[in-house]
C-alpha atoms as a PDB file:
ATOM      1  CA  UNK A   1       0.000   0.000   0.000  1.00  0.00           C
ATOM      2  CA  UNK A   2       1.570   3.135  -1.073  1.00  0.00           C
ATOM      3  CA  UNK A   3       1.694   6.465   1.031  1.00  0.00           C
ATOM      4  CA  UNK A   4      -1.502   8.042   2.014  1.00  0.00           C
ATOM      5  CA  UNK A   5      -2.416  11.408   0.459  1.00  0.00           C
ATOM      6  CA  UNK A   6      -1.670  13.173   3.653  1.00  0.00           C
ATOM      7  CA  UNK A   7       1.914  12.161   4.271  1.00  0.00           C
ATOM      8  CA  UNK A   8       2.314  12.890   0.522  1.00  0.00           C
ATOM      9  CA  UNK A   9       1.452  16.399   0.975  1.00  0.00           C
ATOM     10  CA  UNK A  10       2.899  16.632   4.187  1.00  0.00           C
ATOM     11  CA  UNK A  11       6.042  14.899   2.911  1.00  0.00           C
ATOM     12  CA  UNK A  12       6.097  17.899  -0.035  1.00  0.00           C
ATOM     13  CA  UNK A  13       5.585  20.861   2.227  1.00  0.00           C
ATOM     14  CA  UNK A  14       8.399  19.864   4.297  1.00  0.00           C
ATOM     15  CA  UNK A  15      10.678  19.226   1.375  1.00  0.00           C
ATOM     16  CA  UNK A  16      10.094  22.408  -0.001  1.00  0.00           C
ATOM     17  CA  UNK A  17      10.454  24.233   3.470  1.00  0.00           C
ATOM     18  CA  UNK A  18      13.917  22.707   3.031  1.00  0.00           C
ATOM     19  CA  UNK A  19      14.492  23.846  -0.462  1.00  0.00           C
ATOM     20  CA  UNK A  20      13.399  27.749   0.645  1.00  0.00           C
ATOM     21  CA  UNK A  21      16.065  27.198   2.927  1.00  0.00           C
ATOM     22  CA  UNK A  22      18.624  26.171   0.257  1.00  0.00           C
ATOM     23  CA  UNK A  23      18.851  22.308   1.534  1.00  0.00           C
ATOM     24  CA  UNK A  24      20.715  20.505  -0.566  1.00  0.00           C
ATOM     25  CA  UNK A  25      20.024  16.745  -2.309  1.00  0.00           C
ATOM     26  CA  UNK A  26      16.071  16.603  -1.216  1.00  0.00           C
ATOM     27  CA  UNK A  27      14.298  13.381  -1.519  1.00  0.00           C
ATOM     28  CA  UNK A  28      11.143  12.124  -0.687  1.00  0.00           C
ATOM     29  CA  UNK A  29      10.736   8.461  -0.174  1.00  0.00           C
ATOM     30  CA  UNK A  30       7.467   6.141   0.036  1.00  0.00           C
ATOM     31  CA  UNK A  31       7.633   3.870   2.668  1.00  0.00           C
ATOM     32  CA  UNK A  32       5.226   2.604   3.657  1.00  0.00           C
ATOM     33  CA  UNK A  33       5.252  -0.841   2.231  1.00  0.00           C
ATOM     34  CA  UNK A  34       8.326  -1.488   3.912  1.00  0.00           C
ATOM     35  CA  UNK A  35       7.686   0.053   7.291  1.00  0.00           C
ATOM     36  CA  UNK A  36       4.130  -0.091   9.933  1.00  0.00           C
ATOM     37  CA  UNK A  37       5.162   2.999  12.078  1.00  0.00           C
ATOM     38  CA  UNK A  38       5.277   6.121   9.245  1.00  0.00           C
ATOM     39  CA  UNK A  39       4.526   6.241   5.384  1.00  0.00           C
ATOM     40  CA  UNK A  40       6.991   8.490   3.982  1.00  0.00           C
ATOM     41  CA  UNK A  41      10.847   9.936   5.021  1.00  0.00           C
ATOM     42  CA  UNK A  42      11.826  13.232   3.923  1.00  0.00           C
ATOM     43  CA  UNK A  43      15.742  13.558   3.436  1.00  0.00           C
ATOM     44  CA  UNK A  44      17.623  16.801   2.813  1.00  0.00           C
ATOM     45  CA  UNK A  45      21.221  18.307   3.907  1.00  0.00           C
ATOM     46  CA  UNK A  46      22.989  20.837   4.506  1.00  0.00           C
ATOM     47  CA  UNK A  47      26.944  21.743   4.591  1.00  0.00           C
ATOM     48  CA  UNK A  48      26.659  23.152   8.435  1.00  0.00           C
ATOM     49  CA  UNK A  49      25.230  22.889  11.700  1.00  0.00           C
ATOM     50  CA  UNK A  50      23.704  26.093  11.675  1.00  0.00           C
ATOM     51  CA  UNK A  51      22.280  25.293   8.330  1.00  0.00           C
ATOM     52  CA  UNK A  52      20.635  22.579   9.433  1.00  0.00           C
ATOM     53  CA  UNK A  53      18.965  23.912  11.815  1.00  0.00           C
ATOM     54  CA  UNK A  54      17.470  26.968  10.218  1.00  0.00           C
ATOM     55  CA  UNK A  55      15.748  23.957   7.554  1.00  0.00           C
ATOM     56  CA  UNK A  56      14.548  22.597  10.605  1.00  0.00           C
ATOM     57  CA  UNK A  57      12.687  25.886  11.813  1.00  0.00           C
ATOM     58  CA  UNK A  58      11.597  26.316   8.542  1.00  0.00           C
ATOM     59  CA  UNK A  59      10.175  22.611   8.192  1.00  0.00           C
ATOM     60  CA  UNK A  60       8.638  22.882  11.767  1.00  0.00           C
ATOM     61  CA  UNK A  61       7.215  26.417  10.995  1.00  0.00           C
ATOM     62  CA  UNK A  62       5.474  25.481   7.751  1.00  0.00           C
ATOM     63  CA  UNK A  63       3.686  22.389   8.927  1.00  0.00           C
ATOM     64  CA  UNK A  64       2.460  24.182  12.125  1.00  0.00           C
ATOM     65  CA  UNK A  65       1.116  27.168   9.548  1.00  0.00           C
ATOM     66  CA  UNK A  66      -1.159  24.202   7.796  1.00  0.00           C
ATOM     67  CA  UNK A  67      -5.175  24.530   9.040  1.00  0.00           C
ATOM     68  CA  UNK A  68      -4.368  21.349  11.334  1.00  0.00           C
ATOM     69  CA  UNK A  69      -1.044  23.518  13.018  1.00  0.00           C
ATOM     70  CA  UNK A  70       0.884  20.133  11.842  1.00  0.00           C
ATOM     71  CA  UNK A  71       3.820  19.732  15.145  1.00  0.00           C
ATOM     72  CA  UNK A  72       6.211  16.960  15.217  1.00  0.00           C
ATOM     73  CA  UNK A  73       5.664  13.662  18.139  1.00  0.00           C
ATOM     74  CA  UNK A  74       9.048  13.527  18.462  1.00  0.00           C
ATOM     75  CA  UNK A  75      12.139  15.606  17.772  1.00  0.00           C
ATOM     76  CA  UNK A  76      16.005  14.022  18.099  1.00  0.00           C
ATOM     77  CA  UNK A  77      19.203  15.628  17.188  1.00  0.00           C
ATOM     78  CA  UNK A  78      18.923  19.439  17.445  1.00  0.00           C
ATOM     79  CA  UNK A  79      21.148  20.278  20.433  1.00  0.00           C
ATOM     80  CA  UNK A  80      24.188  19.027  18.088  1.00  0.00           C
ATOM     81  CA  UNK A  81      22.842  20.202  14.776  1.00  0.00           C
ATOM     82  CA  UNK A  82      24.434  17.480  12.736  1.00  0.00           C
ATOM     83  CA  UNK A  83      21.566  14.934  12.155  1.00  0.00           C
ATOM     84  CA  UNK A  84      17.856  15.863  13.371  1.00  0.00           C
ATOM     85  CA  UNK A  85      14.911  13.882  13.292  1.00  0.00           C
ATOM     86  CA  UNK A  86      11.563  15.146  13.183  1.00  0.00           C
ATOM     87  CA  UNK A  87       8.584  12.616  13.556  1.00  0.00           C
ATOM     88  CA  UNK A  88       5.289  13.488  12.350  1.00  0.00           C
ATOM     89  CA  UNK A  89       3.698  10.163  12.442  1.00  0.00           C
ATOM     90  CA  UNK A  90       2.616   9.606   9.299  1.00  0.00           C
ATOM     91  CA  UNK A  91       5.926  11.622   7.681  1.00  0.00           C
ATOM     92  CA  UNK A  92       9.605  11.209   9.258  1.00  0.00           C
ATOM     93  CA  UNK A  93      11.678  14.116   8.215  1.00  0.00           C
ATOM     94  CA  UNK A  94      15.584  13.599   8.427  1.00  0.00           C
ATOM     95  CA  UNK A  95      17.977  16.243   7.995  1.00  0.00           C
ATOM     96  CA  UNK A  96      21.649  15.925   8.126  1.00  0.00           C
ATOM     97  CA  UNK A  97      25.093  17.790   7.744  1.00  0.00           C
ATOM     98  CA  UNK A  98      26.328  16.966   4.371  1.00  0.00           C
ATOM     99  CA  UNK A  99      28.708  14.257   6.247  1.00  0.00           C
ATOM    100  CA  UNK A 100      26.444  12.740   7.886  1.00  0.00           C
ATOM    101  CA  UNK A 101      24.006  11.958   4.926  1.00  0.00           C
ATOM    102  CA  UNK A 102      27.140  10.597   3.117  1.00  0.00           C
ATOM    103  CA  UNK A 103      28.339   8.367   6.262  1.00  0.00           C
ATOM    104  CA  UNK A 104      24.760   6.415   7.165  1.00  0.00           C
ATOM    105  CA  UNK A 105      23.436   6.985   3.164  1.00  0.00           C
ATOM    106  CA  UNK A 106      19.648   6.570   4.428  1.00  0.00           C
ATOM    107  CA  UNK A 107      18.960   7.024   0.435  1.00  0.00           C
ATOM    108  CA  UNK A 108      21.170   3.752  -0.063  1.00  0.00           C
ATOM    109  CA  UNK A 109      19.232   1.547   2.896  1.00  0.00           C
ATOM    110  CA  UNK A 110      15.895   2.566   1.777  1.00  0.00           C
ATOM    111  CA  UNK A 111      17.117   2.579  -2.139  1.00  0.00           C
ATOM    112  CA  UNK A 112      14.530   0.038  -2.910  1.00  0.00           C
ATOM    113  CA  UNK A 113      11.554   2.644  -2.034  1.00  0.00           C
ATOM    114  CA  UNK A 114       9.550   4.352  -4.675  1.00  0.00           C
ATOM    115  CA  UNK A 115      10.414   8.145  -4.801  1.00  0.00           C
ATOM    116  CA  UNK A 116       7.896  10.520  -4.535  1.00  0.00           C
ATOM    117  CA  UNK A 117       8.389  13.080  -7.286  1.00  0.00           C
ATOM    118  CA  UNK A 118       9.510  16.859  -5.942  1.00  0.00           C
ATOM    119  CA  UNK A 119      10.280  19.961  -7.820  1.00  0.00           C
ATOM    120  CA  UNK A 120      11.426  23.217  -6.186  1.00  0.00           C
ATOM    121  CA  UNK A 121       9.032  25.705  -7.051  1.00  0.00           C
ATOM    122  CA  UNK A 122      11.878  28.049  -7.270  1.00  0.00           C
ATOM    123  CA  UNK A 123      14.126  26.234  -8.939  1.00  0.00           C
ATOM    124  CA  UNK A 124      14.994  27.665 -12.451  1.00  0.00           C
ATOM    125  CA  UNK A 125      13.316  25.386 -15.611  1.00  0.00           C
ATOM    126  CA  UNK A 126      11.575  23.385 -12.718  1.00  0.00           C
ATOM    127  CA  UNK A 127      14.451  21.044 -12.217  1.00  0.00           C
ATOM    128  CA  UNK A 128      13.757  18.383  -9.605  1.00  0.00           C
ATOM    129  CA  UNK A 129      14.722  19.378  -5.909  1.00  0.00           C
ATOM    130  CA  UNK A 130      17.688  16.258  -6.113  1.00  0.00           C
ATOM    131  CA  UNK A 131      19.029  17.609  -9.122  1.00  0.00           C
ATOM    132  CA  UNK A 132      19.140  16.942 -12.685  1.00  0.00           C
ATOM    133  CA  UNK A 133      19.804  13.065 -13.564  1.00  0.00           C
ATOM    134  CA  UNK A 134      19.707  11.706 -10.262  1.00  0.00           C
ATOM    135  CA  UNK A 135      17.498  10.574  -6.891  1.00  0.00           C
ATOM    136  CA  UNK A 136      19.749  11.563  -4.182  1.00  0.00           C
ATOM    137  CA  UNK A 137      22.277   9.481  -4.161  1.00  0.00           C
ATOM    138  CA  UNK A 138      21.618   7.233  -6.699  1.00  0.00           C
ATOM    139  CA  UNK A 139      22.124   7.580 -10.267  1.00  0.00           C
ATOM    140  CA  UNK A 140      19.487   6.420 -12.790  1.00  0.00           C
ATOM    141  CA  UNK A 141      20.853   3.036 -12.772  1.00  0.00           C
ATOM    142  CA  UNK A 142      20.643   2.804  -9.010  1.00  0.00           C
ATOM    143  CA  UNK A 143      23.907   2.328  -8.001  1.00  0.00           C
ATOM    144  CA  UNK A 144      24.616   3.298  -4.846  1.00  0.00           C
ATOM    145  CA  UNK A 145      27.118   7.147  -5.124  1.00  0.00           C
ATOM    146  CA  UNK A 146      28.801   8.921  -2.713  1.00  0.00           C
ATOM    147  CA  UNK A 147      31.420   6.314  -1.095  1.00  0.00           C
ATOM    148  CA  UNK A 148      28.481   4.088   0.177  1.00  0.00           C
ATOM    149  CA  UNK A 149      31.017   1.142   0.293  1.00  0.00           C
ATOM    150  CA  UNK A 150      29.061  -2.927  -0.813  1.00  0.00           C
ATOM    151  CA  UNK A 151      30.192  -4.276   2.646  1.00  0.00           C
ATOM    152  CA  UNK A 152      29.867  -1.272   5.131  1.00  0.00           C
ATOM    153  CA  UNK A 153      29.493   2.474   5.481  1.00  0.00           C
ATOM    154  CA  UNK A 154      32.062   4.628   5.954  1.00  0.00           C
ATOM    155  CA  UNK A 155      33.087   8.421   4.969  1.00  0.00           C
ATOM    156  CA  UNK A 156      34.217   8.063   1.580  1.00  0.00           C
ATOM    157  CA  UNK A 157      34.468   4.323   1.344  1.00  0.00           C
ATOM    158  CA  UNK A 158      37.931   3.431   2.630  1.00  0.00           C
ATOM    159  CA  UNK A 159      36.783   0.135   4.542  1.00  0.00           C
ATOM    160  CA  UNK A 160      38.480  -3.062   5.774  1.00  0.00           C
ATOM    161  CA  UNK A 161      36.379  -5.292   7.760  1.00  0.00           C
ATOM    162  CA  UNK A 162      34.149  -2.437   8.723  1.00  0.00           C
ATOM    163  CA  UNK A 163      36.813  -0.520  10.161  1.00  0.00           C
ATOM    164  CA  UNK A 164      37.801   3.175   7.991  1.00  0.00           C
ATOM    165  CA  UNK A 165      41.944   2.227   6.939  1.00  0.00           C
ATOM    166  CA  UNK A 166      43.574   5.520   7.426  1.00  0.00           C
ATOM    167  CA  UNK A 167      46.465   6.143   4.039  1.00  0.00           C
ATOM    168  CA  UNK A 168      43.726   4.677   1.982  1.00  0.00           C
ATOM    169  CA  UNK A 169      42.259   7.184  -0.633  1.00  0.00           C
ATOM    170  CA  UNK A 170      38.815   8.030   0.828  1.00  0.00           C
ATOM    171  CA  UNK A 171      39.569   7.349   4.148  1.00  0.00           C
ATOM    172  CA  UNK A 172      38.278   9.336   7.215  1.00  0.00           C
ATOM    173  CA  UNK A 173      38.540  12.901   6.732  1.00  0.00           C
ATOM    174  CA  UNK A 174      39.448  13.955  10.135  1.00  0.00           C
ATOM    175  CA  UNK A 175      42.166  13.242  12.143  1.00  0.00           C
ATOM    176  CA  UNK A 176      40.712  10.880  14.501  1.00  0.00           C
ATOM    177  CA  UNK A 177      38.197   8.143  13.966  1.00  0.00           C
ATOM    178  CA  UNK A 178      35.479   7.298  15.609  1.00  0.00           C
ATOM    179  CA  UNK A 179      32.723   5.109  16.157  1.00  0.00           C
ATOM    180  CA  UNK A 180      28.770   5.931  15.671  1.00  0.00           C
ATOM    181  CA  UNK A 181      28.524   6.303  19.293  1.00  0.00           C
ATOM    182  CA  UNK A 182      31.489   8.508  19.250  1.00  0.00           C
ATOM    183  CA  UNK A 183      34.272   6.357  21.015  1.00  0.00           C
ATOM    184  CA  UNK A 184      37.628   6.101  19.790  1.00  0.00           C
ATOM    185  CA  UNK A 185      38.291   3.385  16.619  1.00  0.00           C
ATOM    186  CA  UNK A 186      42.296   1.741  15.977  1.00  0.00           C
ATOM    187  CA  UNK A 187      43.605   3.225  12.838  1.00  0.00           C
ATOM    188  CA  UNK A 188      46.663   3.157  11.688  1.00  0.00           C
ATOM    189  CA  UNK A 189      46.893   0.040  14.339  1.00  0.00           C
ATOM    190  CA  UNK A 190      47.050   2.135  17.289  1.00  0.00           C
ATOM    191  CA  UNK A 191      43.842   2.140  19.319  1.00  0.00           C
ATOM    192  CA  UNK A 192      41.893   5.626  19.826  1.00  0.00           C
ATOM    193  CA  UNK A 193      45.047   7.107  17.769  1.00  0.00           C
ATOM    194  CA  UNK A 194      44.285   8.261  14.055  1.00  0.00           C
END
């Protein structure tokens, strides 16, 4: 059963709050075949914290201007800025710092969801909101873009068993590694040391 009509307008709204506020690599994706709890996820990114966060606002202020003052159950990730979650039940809306979106590729685990067609109003000749030729991160062939590495995820796509492998090209940009919970990885074979 596809997404309902609501989530599919809610689901637009919110992905073109993001594109007022210059979000980058928008996508809409149904699914609600694949999941009981919401119908739809909006993704979008930004290359900053602060960024983020004012396509939150914007997101959260449009929905709440709708005749049913739309406001999210649930809202995750906005003290740090770098990945926040807002859940509106029937729509999930995730926005992330441009690293982030790269390093967990939602658009690669949920690649096998139908996208829902957006266009930026504003956008000049009414190109899609993703950009011309491709659905986030995946080209037309559906090949997974970006560093999203067949085995595991990691920045870039530098991976052995899992683990980022510092000197290889694509490895970790920063100096020291870490793991999604923030503790310190071994590269370079010392542990905690990048």
């Amino acid at each position: 059963m596809p997404a309902t009509e609501r989530a599919r307008e809610l689901a637009l709204t919110a992905a073109q709050a993001a594109a007022d506020k210059k979000a980058e690599r928008i996508v809409i994706l149904d699914v609600a075949d694949q999941l009981v709890i919401t119908d739809a996820f909006v993704l979008a990114s930004a290359p900053n914290e602060r960024q983020v966060l004012a396509i939150v606002d914007s997101i959260q202020e449009r929905l709440r201007e709708l005749p049913e003052k739309i406001r999210p159950v649930r809202r995750e990730g906005e003290r740090s800025g770098r990945w926040v979650l807002l859940d509106y039940e029937d729509l999930i809306v995730h926005v992330q710092h441009a690293e982030e979106r790269e390093f967990y590729a939602l658009d690669r685990l949920w690649k096998d969801c139908p996208v829902i067609p957006f266009t930026d109003r504003d956008a000049p000749n009414g190109h899609p909101g993703v950009g011309p030729g491709t659905e986030g991160d995946r080209t037309l062939s559906g090949a997974p873009q970006n560093g999203a590495a067949e085995n595991g995820l990691v920045r870039n796509g530098a991976t052995r068993n899992g683990t980022a492998v510092a000197g290889q090209p694509g490895a970790l940009d920063s100096d020291a590694a870490t793991t999604d919970s923030g503790a310190p990885t071994s590269v370079n074979g010392v542990d905690g040391v990048a």
